[in-house]
N, C-alpha and C. Protein backbone atom coordinates (compact mmCIF):
# COMPACT_ATOMS: atom_id res chain seq x y z
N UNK A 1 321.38 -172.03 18.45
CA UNK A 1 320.70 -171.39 19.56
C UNK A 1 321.72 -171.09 20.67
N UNK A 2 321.60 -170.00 21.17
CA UNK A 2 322.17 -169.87 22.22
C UNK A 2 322.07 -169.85 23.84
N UNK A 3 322.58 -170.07 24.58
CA UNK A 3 322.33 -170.76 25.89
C UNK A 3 321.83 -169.07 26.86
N UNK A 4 323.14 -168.32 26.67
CA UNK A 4 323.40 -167.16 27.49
C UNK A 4 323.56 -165.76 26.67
N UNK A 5 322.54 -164.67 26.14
CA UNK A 5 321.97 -163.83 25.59
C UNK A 5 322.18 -162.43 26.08
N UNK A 6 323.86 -161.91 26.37
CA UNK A 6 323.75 -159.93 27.30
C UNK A 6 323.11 -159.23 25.92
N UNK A 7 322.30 -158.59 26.39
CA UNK A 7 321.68 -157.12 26.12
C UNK A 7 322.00 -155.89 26.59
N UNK A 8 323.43 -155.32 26.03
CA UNK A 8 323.69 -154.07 27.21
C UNK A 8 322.51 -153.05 26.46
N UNK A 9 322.24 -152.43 27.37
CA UNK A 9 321.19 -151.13 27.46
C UNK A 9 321.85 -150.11 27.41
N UNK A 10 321.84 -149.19 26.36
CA UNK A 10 322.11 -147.46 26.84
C UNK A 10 321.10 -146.93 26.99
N UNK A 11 321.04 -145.91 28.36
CA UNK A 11 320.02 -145.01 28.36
C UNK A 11 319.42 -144.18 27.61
N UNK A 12 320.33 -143.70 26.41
CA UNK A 12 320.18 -143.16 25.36
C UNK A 12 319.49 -144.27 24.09
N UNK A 13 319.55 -145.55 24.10
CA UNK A 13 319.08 -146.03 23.18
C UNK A 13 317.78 -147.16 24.22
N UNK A 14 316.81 -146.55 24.59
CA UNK A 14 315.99 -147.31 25.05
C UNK A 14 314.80 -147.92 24.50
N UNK A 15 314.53 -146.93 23.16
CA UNK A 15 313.67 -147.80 22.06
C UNK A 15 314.03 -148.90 21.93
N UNK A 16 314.72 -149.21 21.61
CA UNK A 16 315.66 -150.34 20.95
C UNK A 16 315.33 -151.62 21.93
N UNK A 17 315.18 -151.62 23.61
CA UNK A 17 314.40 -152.90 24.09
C UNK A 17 314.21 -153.98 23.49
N UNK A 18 312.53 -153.58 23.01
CA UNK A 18 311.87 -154.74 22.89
C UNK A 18 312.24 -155.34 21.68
N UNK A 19 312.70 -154.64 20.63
CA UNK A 19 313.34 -154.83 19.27
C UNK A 19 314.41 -156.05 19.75
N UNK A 20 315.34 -155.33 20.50
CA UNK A 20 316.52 -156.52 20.80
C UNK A 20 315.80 -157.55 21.68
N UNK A 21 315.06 -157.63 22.76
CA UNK A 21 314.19 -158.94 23.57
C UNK A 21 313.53 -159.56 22.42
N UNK A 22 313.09 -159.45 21.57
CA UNK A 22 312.23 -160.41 20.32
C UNK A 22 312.99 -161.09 19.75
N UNK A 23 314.28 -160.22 19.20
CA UNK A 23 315.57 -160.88 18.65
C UNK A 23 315.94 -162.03 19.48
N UNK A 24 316.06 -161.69 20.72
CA UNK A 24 316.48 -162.44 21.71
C UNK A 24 316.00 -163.82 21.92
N UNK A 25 315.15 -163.84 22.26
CA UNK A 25 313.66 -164.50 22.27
C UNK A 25 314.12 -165.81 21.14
N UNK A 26 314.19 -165.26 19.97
CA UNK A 26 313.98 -166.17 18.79
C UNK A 26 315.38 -167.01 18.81
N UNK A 27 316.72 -166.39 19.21
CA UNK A 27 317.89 -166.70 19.04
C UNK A 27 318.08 -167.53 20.52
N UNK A 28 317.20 -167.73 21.65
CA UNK A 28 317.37 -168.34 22.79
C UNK A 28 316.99 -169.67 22.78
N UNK A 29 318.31 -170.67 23.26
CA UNK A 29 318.11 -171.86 23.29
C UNK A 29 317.02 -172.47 24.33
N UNK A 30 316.22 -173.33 24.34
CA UNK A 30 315.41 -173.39 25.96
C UNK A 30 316.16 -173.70 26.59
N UNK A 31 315.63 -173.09 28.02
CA UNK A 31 316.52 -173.00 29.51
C UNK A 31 317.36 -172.38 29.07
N UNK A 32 317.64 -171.33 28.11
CA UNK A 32 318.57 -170.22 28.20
C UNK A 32 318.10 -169.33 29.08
N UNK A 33 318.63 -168.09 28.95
CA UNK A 33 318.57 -166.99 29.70
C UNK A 33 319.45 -165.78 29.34
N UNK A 34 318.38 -164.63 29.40
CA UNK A 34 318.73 -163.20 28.77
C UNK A 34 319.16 -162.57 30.41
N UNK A 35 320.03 -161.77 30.00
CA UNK A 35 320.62 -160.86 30.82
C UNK A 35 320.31 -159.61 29.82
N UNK A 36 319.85 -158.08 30.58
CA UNK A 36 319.85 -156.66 30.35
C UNK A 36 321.43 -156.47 31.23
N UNK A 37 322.00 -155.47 30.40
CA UNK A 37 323.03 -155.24 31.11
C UNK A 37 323.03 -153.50 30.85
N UNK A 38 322.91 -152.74 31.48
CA UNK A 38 323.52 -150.97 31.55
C UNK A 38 324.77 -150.78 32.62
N UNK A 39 325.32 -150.14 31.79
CA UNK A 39 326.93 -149.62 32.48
C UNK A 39 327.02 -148.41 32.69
N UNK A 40 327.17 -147.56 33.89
CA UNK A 40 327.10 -146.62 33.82
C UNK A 40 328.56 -145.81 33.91
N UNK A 41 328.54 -145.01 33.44
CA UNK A 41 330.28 -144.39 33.27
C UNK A 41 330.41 -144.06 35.03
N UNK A 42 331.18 -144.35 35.36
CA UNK A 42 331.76 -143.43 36.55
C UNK A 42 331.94 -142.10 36.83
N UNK A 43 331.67 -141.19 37.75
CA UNK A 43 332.36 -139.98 38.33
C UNK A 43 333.51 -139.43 38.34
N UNK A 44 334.33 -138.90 37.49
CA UNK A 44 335.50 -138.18 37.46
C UNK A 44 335.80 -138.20 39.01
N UNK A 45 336.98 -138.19 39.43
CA UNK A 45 337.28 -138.26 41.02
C UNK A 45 337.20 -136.38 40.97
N UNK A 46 337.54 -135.69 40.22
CA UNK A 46 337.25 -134.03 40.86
C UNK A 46 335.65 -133.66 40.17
N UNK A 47 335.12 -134.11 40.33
CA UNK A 47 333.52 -134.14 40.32
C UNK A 47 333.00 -134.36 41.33
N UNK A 48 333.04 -135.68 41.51
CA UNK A 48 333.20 -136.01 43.17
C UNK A 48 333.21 -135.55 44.40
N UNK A 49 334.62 -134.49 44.14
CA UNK A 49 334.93 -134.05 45.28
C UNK A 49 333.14 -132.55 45.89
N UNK A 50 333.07 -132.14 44.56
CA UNK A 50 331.96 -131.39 44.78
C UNK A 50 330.46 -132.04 44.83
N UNK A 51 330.59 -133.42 44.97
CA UNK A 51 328.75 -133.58 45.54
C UNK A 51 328.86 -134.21 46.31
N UNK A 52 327.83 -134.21 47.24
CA UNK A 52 327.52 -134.75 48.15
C UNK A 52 327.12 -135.87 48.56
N UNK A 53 325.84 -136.23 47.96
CA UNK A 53 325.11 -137.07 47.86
C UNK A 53 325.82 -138.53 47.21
N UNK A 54 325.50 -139.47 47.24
CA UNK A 54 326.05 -141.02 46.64
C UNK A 54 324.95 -140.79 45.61
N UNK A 55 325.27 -140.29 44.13
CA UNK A 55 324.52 -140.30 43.29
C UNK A 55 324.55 -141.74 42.62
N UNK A 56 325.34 -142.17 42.50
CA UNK A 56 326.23 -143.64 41.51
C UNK A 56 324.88 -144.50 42.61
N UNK A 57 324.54 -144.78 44.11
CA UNK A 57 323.53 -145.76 44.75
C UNK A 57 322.13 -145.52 43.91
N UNK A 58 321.76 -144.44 44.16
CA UNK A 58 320.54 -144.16 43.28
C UNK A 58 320.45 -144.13 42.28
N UNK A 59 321.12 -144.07 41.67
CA UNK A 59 321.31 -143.79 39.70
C UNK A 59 321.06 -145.58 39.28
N UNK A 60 321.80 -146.28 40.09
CA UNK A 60 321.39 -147.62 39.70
C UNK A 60 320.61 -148.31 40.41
N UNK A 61 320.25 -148.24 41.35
CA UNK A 61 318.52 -148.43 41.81
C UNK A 61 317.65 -148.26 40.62
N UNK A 62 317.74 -146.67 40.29
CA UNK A 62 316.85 -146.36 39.24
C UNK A 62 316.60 -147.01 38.19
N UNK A 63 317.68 -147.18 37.63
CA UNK A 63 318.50 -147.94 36.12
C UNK A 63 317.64 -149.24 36.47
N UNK A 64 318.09 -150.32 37.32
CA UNK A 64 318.01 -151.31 37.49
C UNK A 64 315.99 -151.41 37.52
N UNK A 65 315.43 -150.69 38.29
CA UNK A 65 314.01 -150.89 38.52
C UNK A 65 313.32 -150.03 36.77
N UNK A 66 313.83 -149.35 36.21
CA UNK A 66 313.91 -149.35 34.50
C UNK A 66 313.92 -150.23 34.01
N UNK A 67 314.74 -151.20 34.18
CA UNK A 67 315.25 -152.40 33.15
C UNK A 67 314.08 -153.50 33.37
N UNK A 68 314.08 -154.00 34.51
CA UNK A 68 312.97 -154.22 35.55
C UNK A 68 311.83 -154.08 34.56
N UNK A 69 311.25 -152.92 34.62
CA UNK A 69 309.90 -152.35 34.14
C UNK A 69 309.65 -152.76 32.44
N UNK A 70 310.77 -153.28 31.89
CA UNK A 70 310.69 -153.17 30.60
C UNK A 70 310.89 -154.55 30.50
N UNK A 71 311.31 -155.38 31.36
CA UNK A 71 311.00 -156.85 30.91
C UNK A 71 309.89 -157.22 31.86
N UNK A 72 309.15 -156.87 32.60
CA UNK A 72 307.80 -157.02 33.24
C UNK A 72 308.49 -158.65 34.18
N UNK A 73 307.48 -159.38 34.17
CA UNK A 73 307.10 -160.75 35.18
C UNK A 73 308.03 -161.60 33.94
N UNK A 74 309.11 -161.61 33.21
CA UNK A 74 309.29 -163.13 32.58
C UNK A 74 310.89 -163.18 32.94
N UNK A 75 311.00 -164.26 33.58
CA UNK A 75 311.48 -165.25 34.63
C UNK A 75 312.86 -165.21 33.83
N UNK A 76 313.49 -165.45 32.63
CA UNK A 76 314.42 -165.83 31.73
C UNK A 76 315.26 -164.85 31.20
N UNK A 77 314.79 -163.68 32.52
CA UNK A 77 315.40 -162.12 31.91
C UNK A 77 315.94 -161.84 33.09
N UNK A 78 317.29 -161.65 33.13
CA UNK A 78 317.89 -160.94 34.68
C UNK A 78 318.21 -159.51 34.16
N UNK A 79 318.20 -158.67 34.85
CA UNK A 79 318.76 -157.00 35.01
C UNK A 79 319.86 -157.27 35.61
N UNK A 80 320.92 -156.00 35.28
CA UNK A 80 321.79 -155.72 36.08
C UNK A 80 322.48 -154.44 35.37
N UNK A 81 323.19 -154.03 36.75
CA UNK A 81 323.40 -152.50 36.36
C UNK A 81 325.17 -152.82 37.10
N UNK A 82 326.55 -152.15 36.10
CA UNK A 82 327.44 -152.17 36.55
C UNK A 82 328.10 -150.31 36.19
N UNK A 83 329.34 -150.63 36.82
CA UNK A 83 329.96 -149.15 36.46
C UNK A 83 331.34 -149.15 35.44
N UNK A 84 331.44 -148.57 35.01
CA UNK A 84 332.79 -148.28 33.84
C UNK A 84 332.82 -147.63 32.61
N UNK A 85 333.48 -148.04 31.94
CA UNK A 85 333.91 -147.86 30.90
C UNK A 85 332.46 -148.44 29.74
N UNK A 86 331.49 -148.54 28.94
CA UNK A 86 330.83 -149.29 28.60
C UNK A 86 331.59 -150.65 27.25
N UNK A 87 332.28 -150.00 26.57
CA UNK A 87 332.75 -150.94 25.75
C UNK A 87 333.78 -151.52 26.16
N UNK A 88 333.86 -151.53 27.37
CA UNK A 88 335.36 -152.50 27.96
C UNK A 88 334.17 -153.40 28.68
N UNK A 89 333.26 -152.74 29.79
CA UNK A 89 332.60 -153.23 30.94
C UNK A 89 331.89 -154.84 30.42
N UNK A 90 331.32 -153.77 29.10
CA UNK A 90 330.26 -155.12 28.31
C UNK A 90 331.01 -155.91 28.05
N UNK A 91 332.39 -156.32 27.28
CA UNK A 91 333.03 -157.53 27.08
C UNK A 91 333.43 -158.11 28.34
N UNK A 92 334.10 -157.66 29.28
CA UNK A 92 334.42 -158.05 30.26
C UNK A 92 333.25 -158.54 31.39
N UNK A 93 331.92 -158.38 31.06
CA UNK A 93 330.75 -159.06 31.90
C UNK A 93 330.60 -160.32 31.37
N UNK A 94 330.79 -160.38 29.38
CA UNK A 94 330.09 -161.38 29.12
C UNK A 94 331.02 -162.46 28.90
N UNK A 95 332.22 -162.14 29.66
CA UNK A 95 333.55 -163.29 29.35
C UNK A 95 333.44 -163.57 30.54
N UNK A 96 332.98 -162.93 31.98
CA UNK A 96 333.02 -163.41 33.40
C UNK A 96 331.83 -164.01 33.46
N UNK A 97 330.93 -163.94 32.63
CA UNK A 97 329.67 -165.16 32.66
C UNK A 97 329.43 -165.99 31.90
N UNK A 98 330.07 -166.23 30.65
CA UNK A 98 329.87 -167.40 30.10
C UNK A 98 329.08 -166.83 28.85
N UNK A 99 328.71 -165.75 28.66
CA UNK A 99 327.98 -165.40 27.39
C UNK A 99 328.31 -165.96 26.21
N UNK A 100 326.94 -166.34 25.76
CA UNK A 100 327.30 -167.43 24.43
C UNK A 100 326.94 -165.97 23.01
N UNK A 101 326.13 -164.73 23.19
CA UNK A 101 326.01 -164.00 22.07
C UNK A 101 325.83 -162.76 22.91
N UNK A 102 326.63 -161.80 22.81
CA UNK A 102 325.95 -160.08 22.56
C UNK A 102 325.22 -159.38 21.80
N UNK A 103 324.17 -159.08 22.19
CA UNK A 103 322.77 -158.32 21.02
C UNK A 103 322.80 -157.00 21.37
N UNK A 104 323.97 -156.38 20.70
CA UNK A 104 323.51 -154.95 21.13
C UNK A 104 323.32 -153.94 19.92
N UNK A 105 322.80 -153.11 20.25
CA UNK A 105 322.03 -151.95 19.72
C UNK A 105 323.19 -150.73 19.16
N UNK A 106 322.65 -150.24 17.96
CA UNK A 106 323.75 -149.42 17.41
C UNK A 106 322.88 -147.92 16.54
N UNK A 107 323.56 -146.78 16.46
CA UNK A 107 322.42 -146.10 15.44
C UNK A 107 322.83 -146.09 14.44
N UNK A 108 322.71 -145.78 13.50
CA UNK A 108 323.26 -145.27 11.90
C UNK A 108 324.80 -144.33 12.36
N UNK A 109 325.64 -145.16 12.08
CA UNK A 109 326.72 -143.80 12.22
C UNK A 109 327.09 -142.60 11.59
N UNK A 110 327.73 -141.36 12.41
CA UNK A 110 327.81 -140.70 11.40
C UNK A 110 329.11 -140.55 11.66
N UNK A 111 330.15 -139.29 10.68
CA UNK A 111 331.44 -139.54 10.31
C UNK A 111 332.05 -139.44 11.78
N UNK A 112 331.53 -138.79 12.75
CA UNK A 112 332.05 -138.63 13.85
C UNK A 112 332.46 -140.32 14.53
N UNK A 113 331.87 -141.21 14.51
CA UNK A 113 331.74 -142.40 15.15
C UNK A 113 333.04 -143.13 14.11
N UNK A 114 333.38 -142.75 13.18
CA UNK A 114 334.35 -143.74 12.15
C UNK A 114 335.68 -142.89 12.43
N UNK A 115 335.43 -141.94 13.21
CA UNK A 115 336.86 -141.21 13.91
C UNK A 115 336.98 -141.57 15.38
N UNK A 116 335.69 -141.62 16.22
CA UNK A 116 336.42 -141.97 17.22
C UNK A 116 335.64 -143.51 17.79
N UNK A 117 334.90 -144.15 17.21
CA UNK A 117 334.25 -145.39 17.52
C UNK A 117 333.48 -145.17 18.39
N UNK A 118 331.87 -146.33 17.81
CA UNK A 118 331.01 -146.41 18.79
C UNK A 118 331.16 -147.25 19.90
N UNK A 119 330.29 -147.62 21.15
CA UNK A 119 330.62 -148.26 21.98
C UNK A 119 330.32 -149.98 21.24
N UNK A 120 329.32 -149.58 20.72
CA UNK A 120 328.77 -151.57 20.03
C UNK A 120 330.48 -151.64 18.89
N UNK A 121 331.13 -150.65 18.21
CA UNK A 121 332.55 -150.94 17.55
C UNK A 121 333.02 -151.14 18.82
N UNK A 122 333.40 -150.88 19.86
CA UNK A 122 334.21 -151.51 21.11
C UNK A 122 333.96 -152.55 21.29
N UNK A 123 332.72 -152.94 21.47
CA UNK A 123 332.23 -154.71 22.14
C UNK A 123 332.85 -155.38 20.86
N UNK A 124 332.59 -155.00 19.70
CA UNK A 124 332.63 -156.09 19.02
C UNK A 124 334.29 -156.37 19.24
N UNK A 125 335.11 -155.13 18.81
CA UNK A 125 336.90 -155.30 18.50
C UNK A 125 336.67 -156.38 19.90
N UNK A 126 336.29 -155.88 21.36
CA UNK A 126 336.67 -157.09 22.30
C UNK A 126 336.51 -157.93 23.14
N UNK A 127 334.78 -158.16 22.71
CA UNK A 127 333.94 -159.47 22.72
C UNK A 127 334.74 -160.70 22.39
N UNK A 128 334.76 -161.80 23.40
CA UNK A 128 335.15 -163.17 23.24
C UNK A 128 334.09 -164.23 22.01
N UNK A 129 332.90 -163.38 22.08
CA UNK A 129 331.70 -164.44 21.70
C UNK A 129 331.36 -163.53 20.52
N UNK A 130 330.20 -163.92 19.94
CA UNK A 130 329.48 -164.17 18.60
C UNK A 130 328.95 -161.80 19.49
N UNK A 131 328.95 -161.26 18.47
CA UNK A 131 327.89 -160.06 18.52
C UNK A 131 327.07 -160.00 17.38
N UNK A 132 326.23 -159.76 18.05
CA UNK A 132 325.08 -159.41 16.65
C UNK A 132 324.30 -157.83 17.10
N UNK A 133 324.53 -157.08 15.78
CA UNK A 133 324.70 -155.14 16.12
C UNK A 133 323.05 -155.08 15.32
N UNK A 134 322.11 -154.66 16.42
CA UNK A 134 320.79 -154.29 15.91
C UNK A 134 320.70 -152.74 15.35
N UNK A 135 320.54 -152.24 14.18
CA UNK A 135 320.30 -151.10 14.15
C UNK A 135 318.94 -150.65 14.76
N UNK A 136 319.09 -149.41 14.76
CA UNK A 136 318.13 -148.48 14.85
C UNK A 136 317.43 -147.93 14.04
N UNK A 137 316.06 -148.59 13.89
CA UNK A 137 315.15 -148.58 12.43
C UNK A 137 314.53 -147.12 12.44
N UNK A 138 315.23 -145.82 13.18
CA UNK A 138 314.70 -144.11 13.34
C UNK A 138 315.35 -143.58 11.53
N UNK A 139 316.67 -144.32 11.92
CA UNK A 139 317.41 -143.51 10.39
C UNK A 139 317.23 -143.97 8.60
């Protein structure tokens, strides 16, 4: 069993939730605790220069009250929303907290992903801890 449980989230793979929280669930030691984690890529600095607005404040407000919404009232689930790189960000969250397993979410690859790698092939090459890669039961 494990103590400390990241779930990074892609916005693109949001089915995938409750699939990975059940997983979760079963693989959680008591008085563990699940973390949701979404990373959002950063702003090119000449992107930037053309908007205005602090999109990156609101984008994770948003994100974060999403994540929020999808684990409802249970106490043993924290959200959090960071910025980067995602397959660097996610190893590097769950080595600055103590993460005892990564449960993240993957689709069926296709040849494109075995040329340039998915982000769950990133966590795993440089995850400190145990990953366990949920497919996506669409393909």
């Amino acid at each position: 069993m494990y103590q400390k449980i990241l779930i990074p989230v892609a916005l693109d793979h949001e089915t995938l939730i409750a699939r990975k929280l059940d997983i979760a669930r079963h693989l959680l030691a008591e008085g563990g605790q699940i973390t949701l984690l979404t990373v959002l890529e950063s702003i090119p600095g000449f992107v930037s220069e053309f908007v205005d607005l602090k999109i990156d404040n609101h984008l994770t407000q948003k994100v974060a009250e999403k994540l929020r919404a999808a684990v409802g009232e249970d106490q043993h689930i924290a959200c959090e929303v960071v910025t980067g790189k995602p397959g660097v960000q996610i190893a590097t969250y769950a080595e600055a907290n103590d993460t005892d397993l990564i449960l993240v979410g993957s689709h069926h690859p296709s040849a494109q992903d075995y040329f340039l790698g998915s982000t769950a092939s990133r966590v795993v090459r440089r995850a400190g801890c145990s990953v366990f890669v949920v497919r996506d039961g669409d393909s």
